[in-house]
Each structure stands twice: as C-alpha cells, then as structure tokens.
C-alpha atoms as a PDB file:
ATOM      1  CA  UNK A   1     -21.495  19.273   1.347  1.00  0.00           C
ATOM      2  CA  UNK A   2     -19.590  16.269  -0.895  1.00  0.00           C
ATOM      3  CA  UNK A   3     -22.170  13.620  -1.662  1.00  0.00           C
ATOM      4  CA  UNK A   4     -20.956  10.278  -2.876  1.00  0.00           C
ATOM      5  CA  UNK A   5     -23.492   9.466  -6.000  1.00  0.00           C
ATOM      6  CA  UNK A   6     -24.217   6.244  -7.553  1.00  0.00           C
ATOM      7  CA  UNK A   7     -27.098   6.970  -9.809  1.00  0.00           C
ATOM      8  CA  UNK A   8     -24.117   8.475 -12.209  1.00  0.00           C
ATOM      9  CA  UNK A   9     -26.333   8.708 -14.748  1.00  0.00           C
ATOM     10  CA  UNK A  10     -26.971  12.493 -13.659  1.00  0.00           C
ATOM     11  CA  UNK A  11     -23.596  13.308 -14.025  1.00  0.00           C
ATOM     12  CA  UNK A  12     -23.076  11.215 -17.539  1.00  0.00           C
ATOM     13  CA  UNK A  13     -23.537  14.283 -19.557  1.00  0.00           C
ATOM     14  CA  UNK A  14     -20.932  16.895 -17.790  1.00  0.00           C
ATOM     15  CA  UNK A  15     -18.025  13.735 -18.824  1.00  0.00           C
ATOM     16  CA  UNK A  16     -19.492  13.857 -22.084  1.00  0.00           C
ATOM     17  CA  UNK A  17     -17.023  13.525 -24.887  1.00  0.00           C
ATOM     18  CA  UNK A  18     -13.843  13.247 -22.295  1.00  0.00           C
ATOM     19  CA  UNK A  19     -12.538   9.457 -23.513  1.00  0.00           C
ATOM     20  CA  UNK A  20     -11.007   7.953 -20.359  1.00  0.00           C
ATOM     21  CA  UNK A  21     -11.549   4.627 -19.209  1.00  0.00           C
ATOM     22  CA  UNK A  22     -11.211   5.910 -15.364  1.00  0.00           C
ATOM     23  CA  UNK A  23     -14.101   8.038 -16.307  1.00  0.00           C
ATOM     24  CA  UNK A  24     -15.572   4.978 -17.745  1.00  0.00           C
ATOM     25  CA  UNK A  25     -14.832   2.819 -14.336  1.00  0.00           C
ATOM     26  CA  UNK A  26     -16.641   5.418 -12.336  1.00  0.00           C
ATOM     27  CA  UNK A  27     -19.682   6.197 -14.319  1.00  0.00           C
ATOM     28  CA  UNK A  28     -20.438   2.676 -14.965  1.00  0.00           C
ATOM     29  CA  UNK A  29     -19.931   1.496 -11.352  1.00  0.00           C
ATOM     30  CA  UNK A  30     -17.148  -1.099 -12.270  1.00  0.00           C
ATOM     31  CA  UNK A  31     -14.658   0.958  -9.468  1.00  0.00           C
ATOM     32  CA  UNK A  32     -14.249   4.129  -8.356  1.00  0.00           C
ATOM     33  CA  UNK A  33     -16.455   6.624  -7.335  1.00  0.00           C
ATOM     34  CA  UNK A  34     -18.264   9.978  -8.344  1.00  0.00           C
ATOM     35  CA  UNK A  35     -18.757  12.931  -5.876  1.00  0.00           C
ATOM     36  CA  UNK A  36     -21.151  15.832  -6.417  1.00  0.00           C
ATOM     37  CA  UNK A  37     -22.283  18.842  -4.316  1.00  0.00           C
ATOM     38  CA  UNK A  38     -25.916  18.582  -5.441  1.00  0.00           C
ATOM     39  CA  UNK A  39     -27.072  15.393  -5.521  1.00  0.00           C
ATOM     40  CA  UNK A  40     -30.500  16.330  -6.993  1.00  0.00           C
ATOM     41  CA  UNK A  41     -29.440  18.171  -9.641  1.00  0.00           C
ATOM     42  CA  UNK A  42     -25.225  18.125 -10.195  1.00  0.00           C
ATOM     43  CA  UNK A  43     -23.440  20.641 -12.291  1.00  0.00           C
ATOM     44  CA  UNK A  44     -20.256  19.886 -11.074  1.00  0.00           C
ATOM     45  CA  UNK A  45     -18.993  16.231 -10.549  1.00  0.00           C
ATOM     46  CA  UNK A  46     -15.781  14.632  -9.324  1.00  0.00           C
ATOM     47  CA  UNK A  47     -14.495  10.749 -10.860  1.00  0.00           C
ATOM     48  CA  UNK A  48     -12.022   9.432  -8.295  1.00  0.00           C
ATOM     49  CA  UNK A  49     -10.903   6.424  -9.625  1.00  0.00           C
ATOM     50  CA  UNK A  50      -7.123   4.517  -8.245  1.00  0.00           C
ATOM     51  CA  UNK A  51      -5.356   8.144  -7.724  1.00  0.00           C
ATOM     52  CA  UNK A  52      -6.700   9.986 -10.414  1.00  0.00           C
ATOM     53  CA  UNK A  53      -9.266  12.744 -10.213  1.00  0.00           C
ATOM     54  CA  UNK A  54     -11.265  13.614 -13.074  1.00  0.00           C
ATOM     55  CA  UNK A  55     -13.188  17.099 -12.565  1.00  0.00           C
ATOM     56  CA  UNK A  56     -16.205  18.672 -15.157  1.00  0.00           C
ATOM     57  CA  UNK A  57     -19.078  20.339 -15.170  1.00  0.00           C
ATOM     58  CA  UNK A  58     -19.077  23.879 -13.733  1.00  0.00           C
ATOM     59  CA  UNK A  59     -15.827  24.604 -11.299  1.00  0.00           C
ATOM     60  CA  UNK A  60     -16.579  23.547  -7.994  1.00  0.00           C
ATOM     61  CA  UNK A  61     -14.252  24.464  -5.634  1.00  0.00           C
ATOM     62  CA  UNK A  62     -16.071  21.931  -2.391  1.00  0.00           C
ATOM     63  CA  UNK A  63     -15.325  18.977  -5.025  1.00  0.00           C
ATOM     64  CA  UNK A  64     -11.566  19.948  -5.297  1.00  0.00           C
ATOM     65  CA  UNK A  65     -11.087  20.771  -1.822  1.00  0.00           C
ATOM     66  CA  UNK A  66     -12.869  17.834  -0.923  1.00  0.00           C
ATOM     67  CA  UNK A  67      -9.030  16.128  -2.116  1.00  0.00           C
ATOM     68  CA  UNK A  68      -8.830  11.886  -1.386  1.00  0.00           C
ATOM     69  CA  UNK A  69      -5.808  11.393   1.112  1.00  0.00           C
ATOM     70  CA  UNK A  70      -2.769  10.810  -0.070  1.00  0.00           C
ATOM     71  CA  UNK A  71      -0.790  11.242  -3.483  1.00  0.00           C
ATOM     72  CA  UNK A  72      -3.545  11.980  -6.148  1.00  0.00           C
ATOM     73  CA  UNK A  73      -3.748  13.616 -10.116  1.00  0.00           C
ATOM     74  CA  UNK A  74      -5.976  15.785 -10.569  1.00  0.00           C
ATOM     75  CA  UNK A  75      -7.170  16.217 -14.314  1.00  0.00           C
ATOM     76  CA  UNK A  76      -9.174  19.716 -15.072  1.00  0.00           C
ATOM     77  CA  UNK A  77     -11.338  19.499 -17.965  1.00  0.00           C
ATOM     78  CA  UNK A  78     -10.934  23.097 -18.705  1.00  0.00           C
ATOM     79  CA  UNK A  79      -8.494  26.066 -18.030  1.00  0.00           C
ATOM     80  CA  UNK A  80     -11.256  27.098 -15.012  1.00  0.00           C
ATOM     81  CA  UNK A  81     -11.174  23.939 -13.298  1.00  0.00           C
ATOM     82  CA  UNK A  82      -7.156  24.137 -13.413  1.00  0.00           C
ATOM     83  CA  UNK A  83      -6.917  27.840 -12.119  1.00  0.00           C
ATOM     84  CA  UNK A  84      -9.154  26.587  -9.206  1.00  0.00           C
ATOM     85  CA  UNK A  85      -7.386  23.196  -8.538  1.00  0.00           C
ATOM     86  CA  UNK A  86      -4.104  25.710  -8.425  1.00  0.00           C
ATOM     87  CA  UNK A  87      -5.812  28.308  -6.036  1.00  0.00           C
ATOM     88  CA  UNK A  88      -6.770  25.560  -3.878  1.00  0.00           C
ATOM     89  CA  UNK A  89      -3.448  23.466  -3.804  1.00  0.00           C
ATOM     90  CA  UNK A  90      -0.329  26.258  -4.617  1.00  0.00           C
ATOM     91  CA  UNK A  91       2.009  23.423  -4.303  1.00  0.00           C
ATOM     92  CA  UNK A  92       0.543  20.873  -7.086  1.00  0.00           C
ATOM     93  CA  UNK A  93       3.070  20.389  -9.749  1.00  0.00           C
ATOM     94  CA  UNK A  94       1.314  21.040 -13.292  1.00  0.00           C
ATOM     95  CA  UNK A  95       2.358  18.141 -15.521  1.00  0.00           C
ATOM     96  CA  UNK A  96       1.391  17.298 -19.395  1.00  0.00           C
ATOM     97  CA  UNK A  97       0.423  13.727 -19.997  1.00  0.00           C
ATOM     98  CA  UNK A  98      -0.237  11.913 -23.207  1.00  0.00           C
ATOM     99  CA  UNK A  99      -3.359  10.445 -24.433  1.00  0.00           C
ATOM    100  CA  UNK A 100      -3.292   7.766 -26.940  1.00  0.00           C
ATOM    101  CA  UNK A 101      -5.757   7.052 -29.449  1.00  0.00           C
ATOM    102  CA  UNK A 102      -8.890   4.551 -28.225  1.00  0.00           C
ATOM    103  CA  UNK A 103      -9.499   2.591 -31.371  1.00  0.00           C
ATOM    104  CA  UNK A 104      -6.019   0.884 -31.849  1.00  0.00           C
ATOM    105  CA  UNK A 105      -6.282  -1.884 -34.202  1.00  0.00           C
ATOM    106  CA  UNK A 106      -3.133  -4.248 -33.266  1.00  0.00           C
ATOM    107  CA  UNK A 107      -0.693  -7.034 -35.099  1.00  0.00           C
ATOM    108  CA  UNK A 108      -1.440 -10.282 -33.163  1.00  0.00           C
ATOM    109  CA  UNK A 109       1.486 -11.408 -35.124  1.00  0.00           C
ATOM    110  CA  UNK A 110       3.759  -8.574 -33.588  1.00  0.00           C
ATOM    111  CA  UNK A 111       2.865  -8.892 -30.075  1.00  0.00           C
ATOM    112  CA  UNK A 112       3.751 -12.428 -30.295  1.00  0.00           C
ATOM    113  CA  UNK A 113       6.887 -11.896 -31.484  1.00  0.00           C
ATOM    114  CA  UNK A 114       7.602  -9.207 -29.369  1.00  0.00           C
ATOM    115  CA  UNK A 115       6.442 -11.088 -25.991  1.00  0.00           C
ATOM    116  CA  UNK A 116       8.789 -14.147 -27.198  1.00  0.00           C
ATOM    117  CA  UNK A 117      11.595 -12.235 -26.964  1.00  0.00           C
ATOM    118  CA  UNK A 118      12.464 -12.868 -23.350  1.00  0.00           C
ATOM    119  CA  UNK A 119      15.917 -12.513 -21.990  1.00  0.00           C
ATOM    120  CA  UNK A 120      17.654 -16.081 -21.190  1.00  0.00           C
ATOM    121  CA  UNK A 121      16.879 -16.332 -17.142  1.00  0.00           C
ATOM    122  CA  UNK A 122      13.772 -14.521 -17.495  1.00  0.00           C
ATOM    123  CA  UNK A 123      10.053 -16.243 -16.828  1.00  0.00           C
ATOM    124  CA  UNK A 124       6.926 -14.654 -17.891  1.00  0.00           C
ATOM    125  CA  UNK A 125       3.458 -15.601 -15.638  1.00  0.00           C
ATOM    126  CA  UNK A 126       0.319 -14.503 -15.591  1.00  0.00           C
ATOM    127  CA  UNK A 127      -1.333 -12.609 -11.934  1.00  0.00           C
ATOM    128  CA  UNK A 128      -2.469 -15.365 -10.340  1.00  0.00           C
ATOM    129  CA  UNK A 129      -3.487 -15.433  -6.550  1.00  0.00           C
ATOM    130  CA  UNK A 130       0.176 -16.326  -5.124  1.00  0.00           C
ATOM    131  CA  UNK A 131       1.874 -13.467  -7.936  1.00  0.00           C
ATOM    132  CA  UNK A 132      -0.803 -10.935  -6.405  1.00  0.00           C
ATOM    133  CA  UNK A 133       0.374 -11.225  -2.937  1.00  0.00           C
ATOM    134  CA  UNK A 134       4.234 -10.705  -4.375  1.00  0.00           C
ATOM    135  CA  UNK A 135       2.911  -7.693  -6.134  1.00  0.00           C
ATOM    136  CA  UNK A 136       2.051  -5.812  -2.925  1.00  0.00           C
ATOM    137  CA  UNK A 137       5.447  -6.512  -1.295  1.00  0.00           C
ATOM    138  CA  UNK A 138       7.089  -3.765  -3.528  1.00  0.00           C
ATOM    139  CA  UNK A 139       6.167  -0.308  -4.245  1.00  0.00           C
ATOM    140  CA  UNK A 140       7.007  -0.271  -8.248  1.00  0.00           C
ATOM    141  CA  UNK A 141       4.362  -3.346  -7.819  1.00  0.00           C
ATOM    142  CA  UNK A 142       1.731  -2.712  -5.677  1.00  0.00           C
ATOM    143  CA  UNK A 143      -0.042  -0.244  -8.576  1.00  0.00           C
ATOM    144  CA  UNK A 144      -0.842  -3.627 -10.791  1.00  0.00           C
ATOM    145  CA  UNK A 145      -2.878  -4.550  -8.061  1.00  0.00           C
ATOM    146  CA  UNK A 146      -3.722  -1.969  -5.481  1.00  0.00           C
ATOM    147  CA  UNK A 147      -6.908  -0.648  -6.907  1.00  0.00           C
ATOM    148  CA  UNK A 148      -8.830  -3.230  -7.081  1.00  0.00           C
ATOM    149  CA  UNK A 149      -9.312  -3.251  -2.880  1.00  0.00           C
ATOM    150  CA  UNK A 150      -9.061  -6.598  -2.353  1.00  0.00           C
ATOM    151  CA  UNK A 151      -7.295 -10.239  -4.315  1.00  0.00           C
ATOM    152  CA  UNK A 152     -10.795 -11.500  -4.975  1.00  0.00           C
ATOM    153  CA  UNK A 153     -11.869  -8.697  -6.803  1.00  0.00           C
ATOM    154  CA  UNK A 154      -8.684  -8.856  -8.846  1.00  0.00           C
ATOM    155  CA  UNK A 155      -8.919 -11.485  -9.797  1.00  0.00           C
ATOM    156  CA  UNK A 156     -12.513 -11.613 -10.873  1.00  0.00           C
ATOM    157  CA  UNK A 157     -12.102  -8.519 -12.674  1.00  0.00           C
ATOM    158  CA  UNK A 158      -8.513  -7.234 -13.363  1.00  0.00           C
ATOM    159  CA  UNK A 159      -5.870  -8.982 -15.569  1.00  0.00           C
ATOM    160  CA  UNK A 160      -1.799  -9.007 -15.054  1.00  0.00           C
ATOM    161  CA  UNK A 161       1.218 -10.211 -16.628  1.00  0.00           C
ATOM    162  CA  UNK A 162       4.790 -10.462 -14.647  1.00  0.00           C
ATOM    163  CA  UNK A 163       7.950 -10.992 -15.652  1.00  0.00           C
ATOM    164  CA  UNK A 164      10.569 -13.402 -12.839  1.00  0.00           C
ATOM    165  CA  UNK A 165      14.155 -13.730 -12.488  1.00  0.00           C
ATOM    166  CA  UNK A 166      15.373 -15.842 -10.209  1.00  0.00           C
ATOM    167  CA  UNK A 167      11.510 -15.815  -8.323  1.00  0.00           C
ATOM    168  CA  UNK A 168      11.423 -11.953  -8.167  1.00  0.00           C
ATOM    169  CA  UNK A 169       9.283  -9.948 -10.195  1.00  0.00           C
ATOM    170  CA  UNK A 170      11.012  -7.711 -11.881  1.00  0.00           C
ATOM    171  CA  UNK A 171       8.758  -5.853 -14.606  1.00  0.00           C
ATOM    172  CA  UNK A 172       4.760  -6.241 -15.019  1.00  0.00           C
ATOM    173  CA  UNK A 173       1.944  -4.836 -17.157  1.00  0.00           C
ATOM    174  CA  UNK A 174      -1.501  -5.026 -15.356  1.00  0.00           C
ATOM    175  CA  UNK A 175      -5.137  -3.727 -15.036  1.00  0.00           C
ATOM    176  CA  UNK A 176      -4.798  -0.432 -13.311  1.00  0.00           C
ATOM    177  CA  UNK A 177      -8.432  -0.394 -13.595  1.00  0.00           C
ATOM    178  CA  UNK A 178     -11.273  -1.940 -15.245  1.00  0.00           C
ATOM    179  CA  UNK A 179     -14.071  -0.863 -17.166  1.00  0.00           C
ATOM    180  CA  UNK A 180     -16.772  -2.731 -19.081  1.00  0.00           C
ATOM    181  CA  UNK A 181     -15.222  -2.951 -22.393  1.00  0.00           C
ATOM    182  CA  UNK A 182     -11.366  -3.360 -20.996  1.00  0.00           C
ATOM    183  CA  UNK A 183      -8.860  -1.817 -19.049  1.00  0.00           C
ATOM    184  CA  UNK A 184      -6.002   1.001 -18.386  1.00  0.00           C
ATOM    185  CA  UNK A 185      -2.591  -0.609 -18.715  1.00  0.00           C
ATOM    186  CA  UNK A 186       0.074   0.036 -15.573  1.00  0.00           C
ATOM    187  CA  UNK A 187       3.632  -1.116 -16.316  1.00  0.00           C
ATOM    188  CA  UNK A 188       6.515  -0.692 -15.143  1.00  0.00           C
ATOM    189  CA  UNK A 189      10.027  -2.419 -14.432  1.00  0.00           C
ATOM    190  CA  UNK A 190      12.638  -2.302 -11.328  1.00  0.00           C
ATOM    191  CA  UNK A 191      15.210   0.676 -12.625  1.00  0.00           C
ATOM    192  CA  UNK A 192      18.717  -1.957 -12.746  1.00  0.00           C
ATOM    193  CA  UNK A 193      16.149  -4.110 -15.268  1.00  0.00           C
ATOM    194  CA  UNK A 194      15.302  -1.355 -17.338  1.00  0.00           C
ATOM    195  CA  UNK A 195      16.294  -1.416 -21.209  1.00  0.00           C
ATOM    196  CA  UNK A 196      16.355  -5.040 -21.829  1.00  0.00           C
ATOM    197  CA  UNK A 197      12.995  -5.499 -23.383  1.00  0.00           C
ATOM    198  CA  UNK A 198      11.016  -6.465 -20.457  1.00  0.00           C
ATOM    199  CA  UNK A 199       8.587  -3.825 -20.715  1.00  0.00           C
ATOM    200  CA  UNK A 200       7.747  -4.514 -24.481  1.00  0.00           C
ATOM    201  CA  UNK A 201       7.320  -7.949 -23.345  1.00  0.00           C
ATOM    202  CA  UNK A 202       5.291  -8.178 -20.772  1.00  0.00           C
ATOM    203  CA  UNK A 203       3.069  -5.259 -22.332  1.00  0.00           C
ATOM    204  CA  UNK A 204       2.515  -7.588 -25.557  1.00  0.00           C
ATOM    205  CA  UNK A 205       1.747 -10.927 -23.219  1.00  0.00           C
ATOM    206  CA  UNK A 206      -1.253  -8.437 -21.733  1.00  0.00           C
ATOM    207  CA  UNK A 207      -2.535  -7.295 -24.981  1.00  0.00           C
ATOM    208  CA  UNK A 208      -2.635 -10.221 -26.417  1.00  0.00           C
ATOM    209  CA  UNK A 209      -4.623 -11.784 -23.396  1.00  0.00           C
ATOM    210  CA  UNK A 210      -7.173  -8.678 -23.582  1.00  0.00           C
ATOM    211  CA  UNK A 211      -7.334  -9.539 -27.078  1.00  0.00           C
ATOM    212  CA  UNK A 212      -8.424 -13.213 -26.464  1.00  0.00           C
ATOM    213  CA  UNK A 213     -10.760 -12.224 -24.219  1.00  0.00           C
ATOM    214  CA  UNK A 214     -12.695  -9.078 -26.195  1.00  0.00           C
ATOM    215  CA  UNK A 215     -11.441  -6.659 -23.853  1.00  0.00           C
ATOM    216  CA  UNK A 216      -9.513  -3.317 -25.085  1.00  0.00           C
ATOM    217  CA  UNK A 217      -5.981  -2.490 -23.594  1.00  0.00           C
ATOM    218  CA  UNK A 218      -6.141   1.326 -23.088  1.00  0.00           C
ATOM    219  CA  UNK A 219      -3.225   3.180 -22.838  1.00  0.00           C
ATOM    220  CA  UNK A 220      -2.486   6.943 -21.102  1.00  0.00           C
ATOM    221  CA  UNK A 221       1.108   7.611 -21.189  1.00  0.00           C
ATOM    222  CA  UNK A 222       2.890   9.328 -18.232  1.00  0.00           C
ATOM    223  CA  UNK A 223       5.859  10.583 -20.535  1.00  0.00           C
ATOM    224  CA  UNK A 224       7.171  10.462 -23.900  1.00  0.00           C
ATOM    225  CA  UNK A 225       8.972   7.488 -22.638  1.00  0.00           C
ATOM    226  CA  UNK A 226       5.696   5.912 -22.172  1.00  0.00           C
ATOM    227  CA  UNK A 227       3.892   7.213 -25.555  1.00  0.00           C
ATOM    228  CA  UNK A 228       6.981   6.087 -27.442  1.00  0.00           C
ATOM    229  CA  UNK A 229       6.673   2.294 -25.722  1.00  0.00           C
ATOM    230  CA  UNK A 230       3.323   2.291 -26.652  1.00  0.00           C
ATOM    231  CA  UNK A 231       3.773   3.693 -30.019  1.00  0.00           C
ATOM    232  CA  UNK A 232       5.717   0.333 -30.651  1.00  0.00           C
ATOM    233  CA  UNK A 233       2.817  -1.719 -29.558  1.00  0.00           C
ATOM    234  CA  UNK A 234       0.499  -0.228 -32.329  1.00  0.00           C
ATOM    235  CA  UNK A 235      -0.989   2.201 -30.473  1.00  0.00           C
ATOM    236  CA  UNK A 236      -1.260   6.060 -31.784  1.00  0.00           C
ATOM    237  CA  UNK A 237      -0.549   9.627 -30.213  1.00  0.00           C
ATOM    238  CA  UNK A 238      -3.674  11.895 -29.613  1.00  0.00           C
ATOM    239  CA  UNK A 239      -3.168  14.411 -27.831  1.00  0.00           C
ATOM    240  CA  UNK A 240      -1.710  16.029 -24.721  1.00  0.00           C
ATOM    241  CA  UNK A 241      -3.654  17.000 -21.385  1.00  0.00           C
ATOM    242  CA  UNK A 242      -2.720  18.853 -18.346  1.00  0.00           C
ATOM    243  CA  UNK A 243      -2.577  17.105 -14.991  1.00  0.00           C
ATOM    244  CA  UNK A 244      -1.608  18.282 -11.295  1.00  0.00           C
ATOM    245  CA  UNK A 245      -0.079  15.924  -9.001  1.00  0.00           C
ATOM    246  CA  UNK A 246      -0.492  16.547  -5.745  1.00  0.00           C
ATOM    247  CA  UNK A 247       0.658  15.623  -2.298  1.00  0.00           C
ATOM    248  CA  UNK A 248       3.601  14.061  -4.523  1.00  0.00           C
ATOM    249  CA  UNK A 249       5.497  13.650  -0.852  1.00  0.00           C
ATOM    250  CA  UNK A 250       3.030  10.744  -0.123  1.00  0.00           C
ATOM    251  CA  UNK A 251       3.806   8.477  -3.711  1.00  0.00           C
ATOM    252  CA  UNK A 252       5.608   5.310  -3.023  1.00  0.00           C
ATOM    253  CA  UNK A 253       7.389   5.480  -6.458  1.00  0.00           C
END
C-alpha cells in the first residue's frame, strides 16, 4: 500500500548525496510530496515533485506502479530502479538529461548586460498577479506557473520573469519549483521567437532577481540546447543522468 509521508525525515538518508532541488522541495515540505510503502520504517521512497519522479532506496516496484496521472519523468537513482521503471512501463522513452553544477558563482555585471539586450518592440515584466493568469492561457506557459497549485502560493513563494510583444508573452524564465535556499529555473520561448536572444534575457532578469534576494537559480538542462544556454549564464556542466518520460501522449508541449 502507497503511503503519502510527511515526517520525510525517515526517508532523508535513501536521497542522500542525490543534489536536486525537486528532491530538496519534497523533503523539506516546501512542495511536492514523498510516497513510501512502509511508513514505519521506509527503504524505498518516491519524490513527486511538478512532473518529475525521483525514486531511491531499495527498488520498489508498488512506488513505481503507483505512477501520478498524466505526463511524468521518472528519474532512477540506480541501474535497478531503471530496469524496474522499464518492466513496469515498456513504452517510457529512456532519455539523458544534463545536470549542472550547484555552486555557480555568477557575473552580476554579465547578466545585466545580457538582460539589457532586448529586441526593439520587446518589454520585459516581472510575474505579477495579472502576468500569472496570462501564463496559464498557453501551454509553452503554463509550466512557469502550474506547480505551484494555486496564484497565491506563487506568488508568495515562486519568482518569474516574461518577456511581451505587442501584450503577448512570448518567452519567460520562472520558478518551476521552490526550495528553501532557491529554485529550479523553467524557460522557454514560443518556436517563431526563438533565436533572438529572448531566452538569454529573460534567464539573466531571473538570476539577477534570485541574486538580490539570496536565493540560488538552479539549473537541470533538458538538452544540450539547454546546458549550452546555461553554460552562457555562468553556470557549469556536471554530469549526465538517465530519465524516462512517460505517458509522453498526455504533455501539452
């Protein structure tokens, strides 16, 4: 039987050593949640945090059956957990994401440059309460916002920048999710806007505010696209991982 646990301190030593800030959401009960079979004493635990599942401890396979609806990734922490996420779902595409480094020391100086250089017609705005409800109008948008659950909590806890043209939003970087010390960065850009530096832009406006505030701008690359955007930032490659997406019929972009 799944059991939803909140006292994730049980379960704080099978993530041990795994640095991602989803992880981090979950186990410090910012957002997100952890699932166990054995709530008294868990050897296997499940992080479910926006669409991502995070699975360690011994291989479970209740925890990966036990799959959220909808489009997830599911992230093995070893080569056991994989085999059993692809006995249980033959159809999940294996993917390699990119983990960058966690410890990024960046060029104020840089960013500020970078998030200056705006197109001519082009507006750049923080998420405010009126940009939210714009963001979840549009698939390539809803992600800055969608989970967080609700505007309030958004905007008590998650930070955005947006990018306008002629009222529209038409690139972003936001707080995928949120974690004590910062958040996971989620950007993206319509596809006829792509390749005119919106991205870099609106990704410097967001570090810089994260900066101001004490709060660290993680970054997990979906493909070398996204590792070599971020390499331009300041950040730095670590290392690859192995993901499985599944239900990929059921993603909205």
């Amino acid at each position: 039987m799944i059991h939803e646990i909140k006292d994730t301190g049980k379960v704080r030593s099978l993530f041990e050593g795994w640095e991602e800030t989803l992880i981090y959401s979950c186990l410090q009960n910012v957002m997100g949640k952890v699932y166990v079979t054995d709530p008294g004493h868990p050897k296997s635990a499940l992080a479910f945090a926006g669409c991502f599942c995070f699975y360690a401890g011994e291989p479970d396979r209740e925890l990966v059956a036990h799959k959220p609806e909808g489009f997830v990734i599911m992230v093995p922490q070893d080569e056991k957990w994989a085999a059993l996420i692809e006995s249980c779902f033959p159809d999940a595409r294996r993917v390699t994401r990119y983990a960058m480094k966690k410890d990024t020391c960046f060029d104020p100086a840089m960013l500020q440059k970078e998030a200056d250089r705006l197109p001519e017609g082009y507006e750049l705005k923080e998420i405010d309460a009126e940009i939210y409800d714009q963001c979840l109008e549009d698939p390539v948008t809803r992600d800055f916002v969608s989970s967080f659950g609700s505007k309030e909590k958004y905007l008590e806890s998650g930070r955005g920048m947006v990018i306008l043209k002629g009222g529209r939003i038409v690139s972003g970087a936001s707080s995928y999710t949120r974690y004590r010390e910062g958040i996971e960065i989620e950007v993206d850009t319509v596809e006829t806007e792509r390749r005119r530096h919106l991205a870099t832009a609106v990704c410097a406006a967001l570090i810089l505010r994260c900066l101001k505030e004490g709060l660290y701008p993680s970054w997990d690359a979906q493909n070398m696209n996204s590792v070599h955007l971020a390499e331009k930032l300041g950040y730095e490659f670590d290392h690859e991982y192995t993901a499985y997406e599944v239900d990929s019929a059921a993603r909205t972009h």
